[in-house]
Protein backbone atom coordinates (compact mmCIF):
# COMPACT_ATOMS: atom_id res chain seq x y z
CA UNK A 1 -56.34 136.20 -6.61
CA UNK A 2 -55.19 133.75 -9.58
CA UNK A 3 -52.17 136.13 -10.30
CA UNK A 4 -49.78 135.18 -7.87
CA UNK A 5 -46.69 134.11 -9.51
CA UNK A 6 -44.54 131.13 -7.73
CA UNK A 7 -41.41 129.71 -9.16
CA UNK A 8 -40.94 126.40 -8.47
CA UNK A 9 -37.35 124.41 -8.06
CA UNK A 10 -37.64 120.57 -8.11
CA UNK A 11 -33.62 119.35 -7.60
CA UNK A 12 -33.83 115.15 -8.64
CA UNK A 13 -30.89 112.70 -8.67
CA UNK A 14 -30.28 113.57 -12.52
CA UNK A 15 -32.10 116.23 -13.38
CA UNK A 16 -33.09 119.77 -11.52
CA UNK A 17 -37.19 120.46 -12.84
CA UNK A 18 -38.01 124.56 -12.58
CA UNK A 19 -41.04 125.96 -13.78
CA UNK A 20 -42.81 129.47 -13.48
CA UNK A 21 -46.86 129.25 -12.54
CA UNK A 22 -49.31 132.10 -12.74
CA UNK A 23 -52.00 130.80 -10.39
CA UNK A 24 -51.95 127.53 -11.35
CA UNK A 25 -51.58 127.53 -14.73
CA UNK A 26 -47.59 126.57 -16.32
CA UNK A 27 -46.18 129.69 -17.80
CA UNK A 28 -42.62 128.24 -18.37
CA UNK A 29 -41.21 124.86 -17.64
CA UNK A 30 -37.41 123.18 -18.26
CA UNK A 31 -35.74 120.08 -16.94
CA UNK A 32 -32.16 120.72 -16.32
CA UNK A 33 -29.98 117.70 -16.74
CA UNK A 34 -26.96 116.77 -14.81
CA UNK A 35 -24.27 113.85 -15.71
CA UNK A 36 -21.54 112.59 -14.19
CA UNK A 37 -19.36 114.85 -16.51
CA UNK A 38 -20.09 118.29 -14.89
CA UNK A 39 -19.07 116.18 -11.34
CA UNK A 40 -22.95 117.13 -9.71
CA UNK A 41 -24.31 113.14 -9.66
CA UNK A 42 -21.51 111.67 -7.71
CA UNK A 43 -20.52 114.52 -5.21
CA UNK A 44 -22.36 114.77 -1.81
CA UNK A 45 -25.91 116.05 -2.01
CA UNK A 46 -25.00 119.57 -0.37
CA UNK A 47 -21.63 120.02 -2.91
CA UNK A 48 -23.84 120.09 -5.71
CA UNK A 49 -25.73 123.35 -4.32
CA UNK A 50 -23.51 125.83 -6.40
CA UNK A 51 -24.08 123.79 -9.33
CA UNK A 52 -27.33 123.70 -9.12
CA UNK A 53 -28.31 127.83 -7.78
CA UNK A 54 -26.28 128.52 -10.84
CA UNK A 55 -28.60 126.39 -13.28
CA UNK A 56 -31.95 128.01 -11.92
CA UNK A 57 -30.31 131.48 -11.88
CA UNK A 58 -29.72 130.89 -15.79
CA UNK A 59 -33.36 129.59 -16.28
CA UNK A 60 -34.46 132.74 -14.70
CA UNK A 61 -32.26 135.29 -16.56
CA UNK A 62 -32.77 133.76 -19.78
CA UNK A 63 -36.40 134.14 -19.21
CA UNK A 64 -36.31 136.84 -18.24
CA UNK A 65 -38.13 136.44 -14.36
CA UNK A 66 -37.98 139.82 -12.98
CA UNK A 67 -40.68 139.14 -9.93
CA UNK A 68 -42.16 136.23 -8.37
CA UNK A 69 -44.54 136.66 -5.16
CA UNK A 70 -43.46 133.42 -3.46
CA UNK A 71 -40.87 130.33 -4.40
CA UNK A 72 -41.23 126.92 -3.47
CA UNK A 73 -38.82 123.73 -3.32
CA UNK A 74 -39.08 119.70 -2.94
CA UNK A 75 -39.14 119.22 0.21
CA UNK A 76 -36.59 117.21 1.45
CA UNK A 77 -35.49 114.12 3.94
CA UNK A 78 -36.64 116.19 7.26
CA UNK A 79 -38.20 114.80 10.45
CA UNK A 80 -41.78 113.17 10.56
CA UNK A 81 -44.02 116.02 9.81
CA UNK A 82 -48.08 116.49 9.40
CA UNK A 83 -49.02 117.12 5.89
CA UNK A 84 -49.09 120.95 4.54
CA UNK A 85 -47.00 123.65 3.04
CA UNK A 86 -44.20 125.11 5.23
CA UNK A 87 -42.09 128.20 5.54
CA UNK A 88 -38.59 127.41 4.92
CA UNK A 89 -36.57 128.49 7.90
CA UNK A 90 -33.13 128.25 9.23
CA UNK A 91 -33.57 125.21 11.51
CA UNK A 92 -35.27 123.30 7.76
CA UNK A 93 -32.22 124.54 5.98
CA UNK A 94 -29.38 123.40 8.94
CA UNK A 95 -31.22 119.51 8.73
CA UNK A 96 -31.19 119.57 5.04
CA UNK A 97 -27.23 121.00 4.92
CA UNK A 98 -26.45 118.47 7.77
CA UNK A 99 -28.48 115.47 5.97
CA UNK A 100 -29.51 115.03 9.60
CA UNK A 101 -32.32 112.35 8.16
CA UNK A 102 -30.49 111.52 4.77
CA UNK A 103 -28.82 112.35 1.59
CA UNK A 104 -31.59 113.30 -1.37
CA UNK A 105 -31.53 115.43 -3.74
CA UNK A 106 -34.42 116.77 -2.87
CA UNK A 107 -32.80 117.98 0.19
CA UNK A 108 -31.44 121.39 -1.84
CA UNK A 109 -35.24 121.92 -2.99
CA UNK A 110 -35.70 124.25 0.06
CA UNK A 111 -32.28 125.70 0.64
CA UNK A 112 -32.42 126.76 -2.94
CA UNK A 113 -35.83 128.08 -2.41
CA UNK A 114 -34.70 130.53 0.54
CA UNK A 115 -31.94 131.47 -1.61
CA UNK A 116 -34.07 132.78 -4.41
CA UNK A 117 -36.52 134.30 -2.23
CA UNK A 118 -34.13 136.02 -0.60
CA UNK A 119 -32.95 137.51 -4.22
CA UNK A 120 -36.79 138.17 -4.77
CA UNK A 121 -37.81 139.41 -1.50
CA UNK A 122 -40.39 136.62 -0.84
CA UNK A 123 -41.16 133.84 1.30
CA UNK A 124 -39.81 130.61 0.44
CA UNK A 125 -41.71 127.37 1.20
CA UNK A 126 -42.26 123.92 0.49
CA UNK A 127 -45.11 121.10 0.41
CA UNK A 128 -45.88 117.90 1.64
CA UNK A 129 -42.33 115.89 1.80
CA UNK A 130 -41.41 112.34 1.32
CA UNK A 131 -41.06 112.75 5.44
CA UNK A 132 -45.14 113.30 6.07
CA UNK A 133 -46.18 111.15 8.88
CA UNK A 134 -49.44 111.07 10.09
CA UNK A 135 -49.78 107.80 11.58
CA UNK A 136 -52.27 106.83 14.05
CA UNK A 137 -49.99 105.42 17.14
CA UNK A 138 -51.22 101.69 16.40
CA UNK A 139 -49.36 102.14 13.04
CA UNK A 140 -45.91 102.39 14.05
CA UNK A 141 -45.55 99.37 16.09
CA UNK A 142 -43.86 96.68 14.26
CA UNK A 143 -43.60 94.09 16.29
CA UNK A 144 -39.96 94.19 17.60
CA UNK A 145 -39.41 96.66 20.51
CA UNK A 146 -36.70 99.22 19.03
CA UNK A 147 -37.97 99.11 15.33
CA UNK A 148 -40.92 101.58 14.76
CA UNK A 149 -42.60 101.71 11.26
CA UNK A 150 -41.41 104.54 9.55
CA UNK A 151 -44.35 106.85 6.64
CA UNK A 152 -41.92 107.51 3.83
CA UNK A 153 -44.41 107.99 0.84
CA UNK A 154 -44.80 109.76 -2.83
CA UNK A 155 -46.77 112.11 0.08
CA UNK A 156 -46.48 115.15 -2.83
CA UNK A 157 -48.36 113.18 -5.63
CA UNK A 158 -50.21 111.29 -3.41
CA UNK A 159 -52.09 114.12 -1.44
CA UNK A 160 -52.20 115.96 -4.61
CA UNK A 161 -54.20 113.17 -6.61
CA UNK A 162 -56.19 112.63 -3.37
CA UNK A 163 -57.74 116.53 -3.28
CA UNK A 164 -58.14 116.04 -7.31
CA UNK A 165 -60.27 112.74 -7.08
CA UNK A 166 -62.19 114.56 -3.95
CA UNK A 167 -63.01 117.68 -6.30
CA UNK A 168 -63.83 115.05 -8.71
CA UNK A 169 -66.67 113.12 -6.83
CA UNK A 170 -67.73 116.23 -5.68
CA UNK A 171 -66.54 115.76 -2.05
CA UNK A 172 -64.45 117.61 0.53
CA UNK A 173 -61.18 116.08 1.16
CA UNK A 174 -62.38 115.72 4.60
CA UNK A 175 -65.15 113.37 4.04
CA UNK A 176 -63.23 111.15 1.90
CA UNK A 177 -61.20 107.96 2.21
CA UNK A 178 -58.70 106.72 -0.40
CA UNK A 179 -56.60 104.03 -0.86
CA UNK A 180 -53.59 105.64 -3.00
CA UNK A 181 -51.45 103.40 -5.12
CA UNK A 182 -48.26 105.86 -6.35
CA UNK A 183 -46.32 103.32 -9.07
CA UNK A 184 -43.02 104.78 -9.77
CA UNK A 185 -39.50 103.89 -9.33
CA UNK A 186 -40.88 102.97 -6.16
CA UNK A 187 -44.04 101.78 -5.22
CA UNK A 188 -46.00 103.77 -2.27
CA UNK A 189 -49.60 102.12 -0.99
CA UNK A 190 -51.46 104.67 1.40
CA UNK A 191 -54.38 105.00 3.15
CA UNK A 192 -56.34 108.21 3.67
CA UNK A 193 -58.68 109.35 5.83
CA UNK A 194 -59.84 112.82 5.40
CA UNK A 195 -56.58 113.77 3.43
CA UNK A 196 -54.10 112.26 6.22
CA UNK A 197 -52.01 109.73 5.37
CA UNK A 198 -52.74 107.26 8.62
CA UNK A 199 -51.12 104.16 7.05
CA UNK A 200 -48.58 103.26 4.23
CA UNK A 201 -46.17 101.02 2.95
CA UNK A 202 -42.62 101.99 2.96
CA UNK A 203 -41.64 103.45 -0.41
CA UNK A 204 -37.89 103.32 0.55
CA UNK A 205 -36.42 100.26 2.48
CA UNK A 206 -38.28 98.56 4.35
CA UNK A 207 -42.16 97.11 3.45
CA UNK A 208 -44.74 97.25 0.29
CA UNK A 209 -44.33 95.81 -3.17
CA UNK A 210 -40.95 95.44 -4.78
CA UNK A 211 -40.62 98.06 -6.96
CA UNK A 212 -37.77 99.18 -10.37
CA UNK A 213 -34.71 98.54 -7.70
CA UNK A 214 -36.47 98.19 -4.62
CA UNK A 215 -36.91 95.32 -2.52
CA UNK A 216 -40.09 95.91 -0.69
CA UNK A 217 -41.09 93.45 2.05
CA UNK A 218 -38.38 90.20 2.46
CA UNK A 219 -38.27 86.86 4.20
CA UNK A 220 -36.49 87.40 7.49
CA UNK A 221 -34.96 84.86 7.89
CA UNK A 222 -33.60 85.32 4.52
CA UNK A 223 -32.33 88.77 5.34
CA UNK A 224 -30.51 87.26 8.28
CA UNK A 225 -28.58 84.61 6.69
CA UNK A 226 -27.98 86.89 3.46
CA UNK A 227 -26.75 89.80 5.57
CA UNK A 228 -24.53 87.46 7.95
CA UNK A 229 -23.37 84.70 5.19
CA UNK A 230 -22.16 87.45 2.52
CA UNK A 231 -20.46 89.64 5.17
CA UNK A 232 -21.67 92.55 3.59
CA UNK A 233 -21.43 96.01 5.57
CA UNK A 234 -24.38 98.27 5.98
CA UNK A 235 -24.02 100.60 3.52
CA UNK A 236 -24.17 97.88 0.84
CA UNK A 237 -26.78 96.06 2.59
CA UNK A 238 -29.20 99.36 2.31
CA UNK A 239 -27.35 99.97 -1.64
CA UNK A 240 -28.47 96.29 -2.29
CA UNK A 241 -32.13 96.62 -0.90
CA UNK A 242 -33.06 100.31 -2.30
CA UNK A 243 -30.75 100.67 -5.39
CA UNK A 244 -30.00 96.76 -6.94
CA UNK A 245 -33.12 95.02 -6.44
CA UNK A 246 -36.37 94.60 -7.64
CA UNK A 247 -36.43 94.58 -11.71
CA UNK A 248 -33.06 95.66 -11.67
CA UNK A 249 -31.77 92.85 -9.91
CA UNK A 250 -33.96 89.95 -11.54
CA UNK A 251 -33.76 91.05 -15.22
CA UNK A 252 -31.15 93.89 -15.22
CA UNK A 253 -33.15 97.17 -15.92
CA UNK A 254 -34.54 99.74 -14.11
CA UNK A 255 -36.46 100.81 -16.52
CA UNK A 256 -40.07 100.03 -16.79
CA UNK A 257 -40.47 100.57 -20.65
CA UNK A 258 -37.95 98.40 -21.00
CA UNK A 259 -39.91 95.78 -18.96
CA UNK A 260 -43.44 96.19 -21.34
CA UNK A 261 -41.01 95.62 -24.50
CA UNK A 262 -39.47 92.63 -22.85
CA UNK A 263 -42.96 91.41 -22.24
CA UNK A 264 -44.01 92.35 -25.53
CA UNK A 265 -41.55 89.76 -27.44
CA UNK A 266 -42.03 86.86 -25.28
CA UNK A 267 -39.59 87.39 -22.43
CA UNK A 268 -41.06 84.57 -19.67
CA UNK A 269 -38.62 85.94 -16.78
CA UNK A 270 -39.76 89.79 -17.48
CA UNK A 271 -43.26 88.51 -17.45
CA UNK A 272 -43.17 86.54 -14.03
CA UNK A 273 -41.51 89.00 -12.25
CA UNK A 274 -44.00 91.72 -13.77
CA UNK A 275 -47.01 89.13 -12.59
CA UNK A 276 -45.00 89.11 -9.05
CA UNK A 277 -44.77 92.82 -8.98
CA UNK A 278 -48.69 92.87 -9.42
CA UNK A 279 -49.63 90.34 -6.98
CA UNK A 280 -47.31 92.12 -4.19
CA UNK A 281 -49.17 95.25 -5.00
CA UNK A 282 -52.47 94.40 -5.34
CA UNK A 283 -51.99 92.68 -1.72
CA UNK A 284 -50.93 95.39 0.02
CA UNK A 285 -53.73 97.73 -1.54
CA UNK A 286 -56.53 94.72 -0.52
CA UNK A 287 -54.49 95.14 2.99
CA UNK A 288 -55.47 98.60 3.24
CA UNK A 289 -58.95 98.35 2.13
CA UNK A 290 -59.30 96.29 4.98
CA UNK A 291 -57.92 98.49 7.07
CA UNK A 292 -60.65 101.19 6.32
CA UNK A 293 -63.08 98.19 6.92
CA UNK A 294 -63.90 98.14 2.91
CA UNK A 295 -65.20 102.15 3.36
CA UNK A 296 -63.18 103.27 0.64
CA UNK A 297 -64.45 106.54 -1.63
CA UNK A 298 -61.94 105.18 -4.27
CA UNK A 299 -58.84 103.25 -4.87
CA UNK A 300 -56.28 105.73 -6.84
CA UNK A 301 -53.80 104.59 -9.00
CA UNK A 302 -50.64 107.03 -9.91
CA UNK A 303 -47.35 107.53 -10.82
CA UNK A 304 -45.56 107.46 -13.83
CA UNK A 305 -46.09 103.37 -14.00
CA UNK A 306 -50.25 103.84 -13.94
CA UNK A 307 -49.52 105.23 -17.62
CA UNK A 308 -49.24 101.60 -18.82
CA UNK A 309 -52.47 99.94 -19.61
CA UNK A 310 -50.76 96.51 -19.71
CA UNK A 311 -49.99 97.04 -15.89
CA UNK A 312 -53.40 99.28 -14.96
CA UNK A 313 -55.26 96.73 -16.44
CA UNK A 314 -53.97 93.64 -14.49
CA UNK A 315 -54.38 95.35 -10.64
CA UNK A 316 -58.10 96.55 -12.02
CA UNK A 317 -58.62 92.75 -12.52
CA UNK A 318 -58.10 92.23 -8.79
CA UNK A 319 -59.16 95.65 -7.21
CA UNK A 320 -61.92 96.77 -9.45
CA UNK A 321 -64.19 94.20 -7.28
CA UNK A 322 -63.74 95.61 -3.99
CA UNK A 323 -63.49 99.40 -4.56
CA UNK A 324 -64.12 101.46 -7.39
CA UNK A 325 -60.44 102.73 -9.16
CA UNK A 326 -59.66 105.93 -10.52
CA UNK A 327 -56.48 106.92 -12.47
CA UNK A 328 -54.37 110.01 -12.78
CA UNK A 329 -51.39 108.33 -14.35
CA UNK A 330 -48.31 110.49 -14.11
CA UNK A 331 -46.74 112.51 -11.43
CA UNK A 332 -48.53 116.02 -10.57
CA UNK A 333 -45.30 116.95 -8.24
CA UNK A 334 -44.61 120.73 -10.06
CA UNK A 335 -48.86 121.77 -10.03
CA UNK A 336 -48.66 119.80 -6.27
CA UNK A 337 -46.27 122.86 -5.16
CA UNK A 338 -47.89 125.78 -7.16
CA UNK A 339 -50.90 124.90 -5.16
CA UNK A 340 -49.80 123.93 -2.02
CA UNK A 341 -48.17 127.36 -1.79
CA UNK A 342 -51.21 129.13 -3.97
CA UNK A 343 -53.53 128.12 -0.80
CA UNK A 344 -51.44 129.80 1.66
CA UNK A 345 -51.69 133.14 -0.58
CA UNK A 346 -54.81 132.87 -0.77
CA UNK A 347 -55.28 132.54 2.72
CA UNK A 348 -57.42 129.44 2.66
CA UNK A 349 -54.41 127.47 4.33
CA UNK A 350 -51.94 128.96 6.82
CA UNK A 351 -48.17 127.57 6.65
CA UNK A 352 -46.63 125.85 9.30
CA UNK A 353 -43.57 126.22 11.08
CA UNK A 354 -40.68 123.43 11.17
């Protein structure tokens, strides 16, 4: 039953990630990069879709992938769903052309995994996308009538880490509850109960720690007069808040290694905002262990950031005395899909229809 083979497409804003499993083992991995030159970073999302069926179909015939028994994609920007792994069909693909909820890359992950599986016969799927929303009904109230909390989480890597820590203590993902830090480019704080994501920051626009070149949570009143006084229009309003701010708009990086090496020589404005970045986040994670009344299995931390012990070692400071903390530093997005799909062939999960 560990023989099923599942080829995996991962489309990012730069970069398109494919990989072959067996089971859930890695037989063959590349990360396909994309620049402005070849014209596939600045066009629409859906223009890039030739571009980018023509870069798997050369990883495939240059490894020579005669057979696959299922194929799998990102999921993309699609409407609140439950968590789980679903069958790509043509109302998923229609949304995802349309970019009915959004532009993101990710939004070719499943139209390029019907494509494929129509070439290899198989069902096409994906699991858990950034769009999982499992709220309890108290958790979308915001506290204006016409503005409703939105879940837009890490939900791949986040679930994933959560059924790994649960194997870990021994437990059934059922019987657990975890507060899930995911520390990327941006910064997702979740709480679980029994694998279900019932409340979260918003990793996008909106609430949660500031993150690379996200905002996170603002003043209001300070979003008022900004938006109003500098007569910007909406679109660069949202650029501003989810592409420009954060580290890239204090110090002028978005890159996190950067940050630890301006840290590292003495840099006082790298290291304040860094210390601001922590305190946000360590906040919002004592906010959701709270929230769980203090019942918490284990508090998670994630994401490619959790590989710096300079930053892992400042929110233990502040966590590690209300809640025990775990780390699986990186992001477990490509094994996330091999075994969200891997369940379903095995028949210990069905798939779910959009």
């Amino acid at each position: 039953m560990q023989n099923f083979k599942i080829l995996i497409i991962n489309p990012g804003s730069t970069s398109t990630k494919v990989a072959l499993f067996q089971g859930c083992q890695i037989i063959i991995s590349q990360t396909i990069g994309h620049t402005d030159q070849d014209g596939s970073v600045s066009k629409k999302v859906i223009d890039q879709l030739g571009m980018r069926e023509k870069a798997v179909r050369n990883f495939i015939d240059e490894n020579l992938i005669s057979g696959v028994d299922a194929v799998v994609g990102r999921g993309g920007l699609l409407k609140p769903l439950q968590g789980g792994t679903y069958r790509v069909n043509a109302n998923m693909c229609r949304d995802l052309e349309e970019a009915r909820y959004g532009e993101h890359a990710s939004n070719l992950g499943p139209i390029l995994a019907r494509r494929f599986g129509d070439i290899f016969h198989v069902p096409a799927y994906i699991v858990d996308p950034v769009t999982v929303d499992e709220y309890e009904p108290s958790s979308r109230i915001s506290g204006v009538p016409g503005i409703e909390r939105k879940c837009r989480t890490h939900a791949l890597n986040i679930k994933s880490v959560s059924r790994r820590c649960a194997k870990d203590l021994g437990k059934d993902i059922e019987n657990t509850t975890f507060i899930v830090a995911h520390l990327g480019g941006g910064i997702s704080v979740c709480a679980l109960e029994g694998g279900r994501i019932i409340d979260s920051t918003d990793a996008l626009l909106g609430e949660g720690p500031f993150s690379m070149e996200r905002a996170g949570t603002l003043p209001l009143a300070g979003v008022v007069d900004f938006c109003f006084d500098k007569g910007f229009s909406k679109k660069e309003v949202l650029s501003l808040f989810s592409k420009q701010s954060g580290f890239k708009g204090y110090i002028g990086t978005d890159r996190f290694t950067d940050v630890l090496d301006r840290i590292h020589t003495g840099d006082k404005q790298a290291s304040r905002i860094f210390e601001a970045m922590v305190m946000q986040t360590v906040k919002w994670i004592g906010g959701m262990i709270a929230l769980v009344k203090g019942k918490t299995d284990a508090v998670i931390l994630t994401g490619g950031m959790a590989n710096s012990q300079h930053l892992t070692n400042a929110l233990y400071t502040h966590i590690s005395p209300l809640a025990e903390v775990r780390l699986y530093p990186g992001e477990f997005e490509m094994e996330a899909l091999a075994e969200g799909v891997l369940r379903v062939l095995q028949k210990s999960e069905a798939s779910l229809e959009y």
